[in-house]
C-alpha atoms as a PDB file:
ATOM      1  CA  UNK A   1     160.416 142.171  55.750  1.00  0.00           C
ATOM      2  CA  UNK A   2     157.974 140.353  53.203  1.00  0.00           C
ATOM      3  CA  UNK A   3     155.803 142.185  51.512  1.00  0.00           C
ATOM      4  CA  UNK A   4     152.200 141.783  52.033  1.00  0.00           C
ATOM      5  CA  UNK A   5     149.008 141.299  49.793  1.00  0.00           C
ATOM      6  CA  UNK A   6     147.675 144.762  50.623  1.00  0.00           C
ATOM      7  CA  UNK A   7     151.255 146.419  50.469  1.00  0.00           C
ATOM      8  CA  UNK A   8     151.822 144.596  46.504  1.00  0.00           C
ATOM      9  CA  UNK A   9     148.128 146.213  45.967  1.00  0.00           C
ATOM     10  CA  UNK A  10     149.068 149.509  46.772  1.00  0.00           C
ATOM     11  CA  UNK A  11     152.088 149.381  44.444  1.00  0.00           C
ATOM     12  CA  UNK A  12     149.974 147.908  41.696  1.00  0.00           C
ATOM     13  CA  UNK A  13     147.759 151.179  41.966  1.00  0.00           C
ATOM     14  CA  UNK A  14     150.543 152.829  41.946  1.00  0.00           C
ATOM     15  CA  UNK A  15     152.204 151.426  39.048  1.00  0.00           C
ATOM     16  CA  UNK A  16     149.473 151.664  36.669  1.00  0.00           C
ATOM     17  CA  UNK A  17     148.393 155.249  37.523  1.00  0.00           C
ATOM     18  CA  UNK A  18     152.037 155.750  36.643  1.00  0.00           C
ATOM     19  CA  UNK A  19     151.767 153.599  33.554  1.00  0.00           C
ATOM     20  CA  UNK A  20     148.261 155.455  31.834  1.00  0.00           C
ATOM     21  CA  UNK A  21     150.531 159.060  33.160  1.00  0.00           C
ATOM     22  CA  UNK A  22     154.028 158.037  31.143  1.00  0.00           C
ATOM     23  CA  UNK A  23     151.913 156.968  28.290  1.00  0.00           C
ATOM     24  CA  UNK A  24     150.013 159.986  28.106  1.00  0.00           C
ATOM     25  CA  UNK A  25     152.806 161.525  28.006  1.00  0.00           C
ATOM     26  CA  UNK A  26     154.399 159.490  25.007  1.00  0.00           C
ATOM     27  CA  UNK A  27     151.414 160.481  23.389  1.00  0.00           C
ATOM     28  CA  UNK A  28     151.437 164.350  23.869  1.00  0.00           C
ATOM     29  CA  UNK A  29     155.182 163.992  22.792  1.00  0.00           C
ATOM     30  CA  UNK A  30     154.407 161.548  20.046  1.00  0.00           C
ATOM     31  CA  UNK A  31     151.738 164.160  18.107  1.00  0.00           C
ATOM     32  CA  UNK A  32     154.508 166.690  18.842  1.00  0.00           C
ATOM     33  CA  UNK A  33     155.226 170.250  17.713  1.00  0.00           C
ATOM     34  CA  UNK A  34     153.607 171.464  13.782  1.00  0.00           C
ATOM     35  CA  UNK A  35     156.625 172.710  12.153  1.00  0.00           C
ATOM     36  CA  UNK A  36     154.363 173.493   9.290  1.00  0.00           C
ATOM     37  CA  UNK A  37     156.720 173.906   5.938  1.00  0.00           C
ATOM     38  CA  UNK A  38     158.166 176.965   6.006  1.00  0.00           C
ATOM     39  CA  UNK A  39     161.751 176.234   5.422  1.00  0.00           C
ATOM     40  CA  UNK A  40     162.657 179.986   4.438  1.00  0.00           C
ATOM     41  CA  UNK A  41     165.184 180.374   7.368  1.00  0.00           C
ATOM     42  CA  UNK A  42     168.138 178.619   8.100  1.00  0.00           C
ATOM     43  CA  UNK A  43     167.937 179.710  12.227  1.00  0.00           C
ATOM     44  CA  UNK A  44     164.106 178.490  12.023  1.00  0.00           C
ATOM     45  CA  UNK A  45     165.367 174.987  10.621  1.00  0.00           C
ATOM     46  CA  UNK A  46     167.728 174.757  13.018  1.00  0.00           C
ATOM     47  CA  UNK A  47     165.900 175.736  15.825  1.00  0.00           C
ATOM     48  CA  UNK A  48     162.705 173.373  14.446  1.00  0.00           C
ATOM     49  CA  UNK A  49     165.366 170.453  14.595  1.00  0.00           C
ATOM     50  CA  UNK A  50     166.412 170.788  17.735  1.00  0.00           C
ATOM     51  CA  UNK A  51     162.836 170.935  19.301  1.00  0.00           C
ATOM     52  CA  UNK A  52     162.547 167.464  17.134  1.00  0.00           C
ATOM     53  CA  UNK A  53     165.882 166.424  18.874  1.00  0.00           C
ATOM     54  CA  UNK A  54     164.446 167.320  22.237  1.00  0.00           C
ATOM     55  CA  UNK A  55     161.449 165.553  21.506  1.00  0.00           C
ATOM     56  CA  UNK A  56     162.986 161.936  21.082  1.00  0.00           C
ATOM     57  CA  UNK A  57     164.874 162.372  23.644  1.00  0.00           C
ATOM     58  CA  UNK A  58     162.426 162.996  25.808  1.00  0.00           C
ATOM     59  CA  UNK A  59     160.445 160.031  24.380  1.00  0.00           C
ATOM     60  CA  UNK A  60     163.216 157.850  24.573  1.00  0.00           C
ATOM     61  CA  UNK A  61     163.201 158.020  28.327  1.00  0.00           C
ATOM     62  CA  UNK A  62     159.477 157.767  28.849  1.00  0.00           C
ATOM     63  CA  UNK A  63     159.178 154.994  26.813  1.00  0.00           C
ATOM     64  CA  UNK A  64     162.348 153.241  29.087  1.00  0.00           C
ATOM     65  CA  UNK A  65     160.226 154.566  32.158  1.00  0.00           C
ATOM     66  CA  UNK A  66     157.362 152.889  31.093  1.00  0.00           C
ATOM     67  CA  UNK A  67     158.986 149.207  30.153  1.00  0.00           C
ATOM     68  CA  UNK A  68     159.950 149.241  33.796  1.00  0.00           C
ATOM     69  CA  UNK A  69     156.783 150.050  34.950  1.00  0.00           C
ATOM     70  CA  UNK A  70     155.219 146.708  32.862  1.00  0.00           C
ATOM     71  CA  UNK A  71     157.943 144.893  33.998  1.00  0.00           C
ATOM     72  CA  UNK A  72     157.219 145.654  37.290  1.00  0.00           C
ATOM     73  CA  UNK A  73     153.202 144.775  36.680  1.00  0.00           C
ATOM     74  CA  UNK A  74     154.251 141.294  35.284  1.00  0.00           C
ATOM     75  CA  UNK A  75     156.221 140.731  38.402  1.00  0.00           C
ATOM     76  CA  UNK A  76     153.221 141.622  40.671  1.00  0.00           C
ATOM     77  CA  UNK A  77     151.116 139.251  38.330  1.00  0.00           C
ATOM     78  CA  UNK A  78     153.613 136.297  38.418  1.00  0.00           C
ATOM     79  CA  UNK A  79     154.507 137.089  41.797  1.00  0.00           C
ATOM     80  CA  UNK A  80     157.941 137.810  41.724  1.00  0.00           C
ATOM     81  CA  UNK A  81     157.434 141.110  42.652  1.00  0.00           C
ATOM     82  CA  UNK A  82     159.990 142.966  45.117  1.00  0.00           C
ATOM     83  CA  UNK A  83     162.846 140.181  44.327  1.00  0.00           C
ATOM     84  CA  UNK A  84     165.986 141.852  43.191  1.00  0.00           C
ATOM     85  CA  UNK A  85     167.277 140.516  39.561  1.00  0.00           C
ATOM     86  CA  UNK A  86     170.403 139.989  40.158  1.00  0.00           C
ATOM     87  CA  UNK A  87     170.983 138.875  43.625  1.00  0.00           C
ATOM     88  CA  UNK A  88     167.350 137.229  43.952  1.00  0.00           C
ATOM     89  CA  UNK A  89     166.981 138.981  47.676  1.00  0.00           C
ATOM     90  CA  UNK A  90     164.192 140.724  48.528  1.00  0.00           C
ATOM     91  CA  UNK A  91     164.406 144.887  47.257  1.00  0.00           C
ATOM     92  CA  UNK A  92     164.062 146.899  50.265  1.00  0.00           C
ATOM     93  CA  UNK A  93     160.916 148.280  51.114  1.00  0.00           C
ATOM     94  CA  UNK A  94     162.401 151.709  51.741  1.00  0.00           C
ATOM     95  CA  UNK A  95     163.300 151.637  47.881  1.00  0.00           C
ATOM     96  CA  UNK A  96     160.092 150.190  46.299  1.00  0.00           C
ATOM     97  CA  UNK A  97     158.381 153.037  48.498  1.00  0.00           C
ATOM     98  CA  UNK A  98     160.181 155.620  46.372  1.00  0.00           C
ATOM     99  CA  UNK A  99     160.606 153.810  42.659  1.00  0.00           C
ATOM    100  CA  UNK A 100     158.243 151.302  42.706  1.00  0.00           C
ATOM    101  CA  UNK A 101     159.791 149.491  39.478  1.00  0.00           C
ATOM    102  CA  UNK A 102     163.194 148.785  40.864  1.00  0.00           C
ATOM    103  CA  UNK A 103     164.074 145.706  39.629  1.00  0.00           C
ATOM    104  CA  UNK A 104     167.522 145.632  41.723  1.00  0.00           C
ATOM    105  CA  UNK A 105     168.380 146.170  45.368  1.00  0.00           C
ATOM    106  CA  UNK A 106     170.522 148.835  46.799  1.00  0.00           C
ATOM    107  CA  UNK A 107     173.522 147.050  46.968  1.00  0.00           C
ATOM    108  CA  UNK A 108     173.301 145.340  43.068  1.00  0.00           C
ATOM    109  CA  UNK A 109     172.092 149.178  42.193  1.00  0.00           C
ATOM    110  CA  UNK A 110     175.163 150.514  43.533  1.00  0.00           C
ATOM    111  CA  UNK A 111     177.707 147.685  42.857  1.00  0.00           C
ATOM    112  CA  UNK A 112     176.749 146.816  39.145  1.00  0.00           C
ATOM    113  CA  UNK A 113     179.114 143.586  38.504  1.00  0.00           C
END
């Protein structure tokens, strides 16, 4: 099933409410926590570095999130958009309706080679 013009609009909208969300999100975990400088505590320190820990890892996966989202915008722009990477089929619609930045089909997502 092809996709069509209004069905690749919908997923735009879609895709860049998602992208302005993940990068709000960045941002709120980008100004992160004030630790301030009391260091008189060797639990607080601890505890203070694992909240920082926490922090860029939770970063770390918006900020993959997000390249998939723009790499799914520049596919809608270039129209390449709902092709599979790897195999060069067309990604089911069933999929895009769920995540729609897959950049892989269901059988390259679940058979990797």
């Amino acid at each position: 099933m092809h996709l069509t013009n209004e069905k690749i609009a919908e997923f735009k909208r879609i895709l860049e409410e998602e992208r302005d969300n993940i990068a709000a999100q960045i941002q709120r975990v980008g100004t992160g926590m004030d630790f301030g400088n009391d260091i008189d505590a060797g639990d607080e320190e601890t505890d203070e570095a694992e909240e920082i820990g926490n922090m860029e890892g939770v970063k770390f996966v918006l900020e993959e999130k997000l390249k998939s989202v723009n790499r799914a915008l520049e596919k809608i722009d270039s129209g390449s958009y709902g092709m599979c990477e790897t195999c060069k089929k067309e990604i089911e619609p069933e999929l895009l309706n769920i995540a729609p930045e897959s950049h892989l089909c269901k059988n390259c997502k679940q058979h990797p080679d």
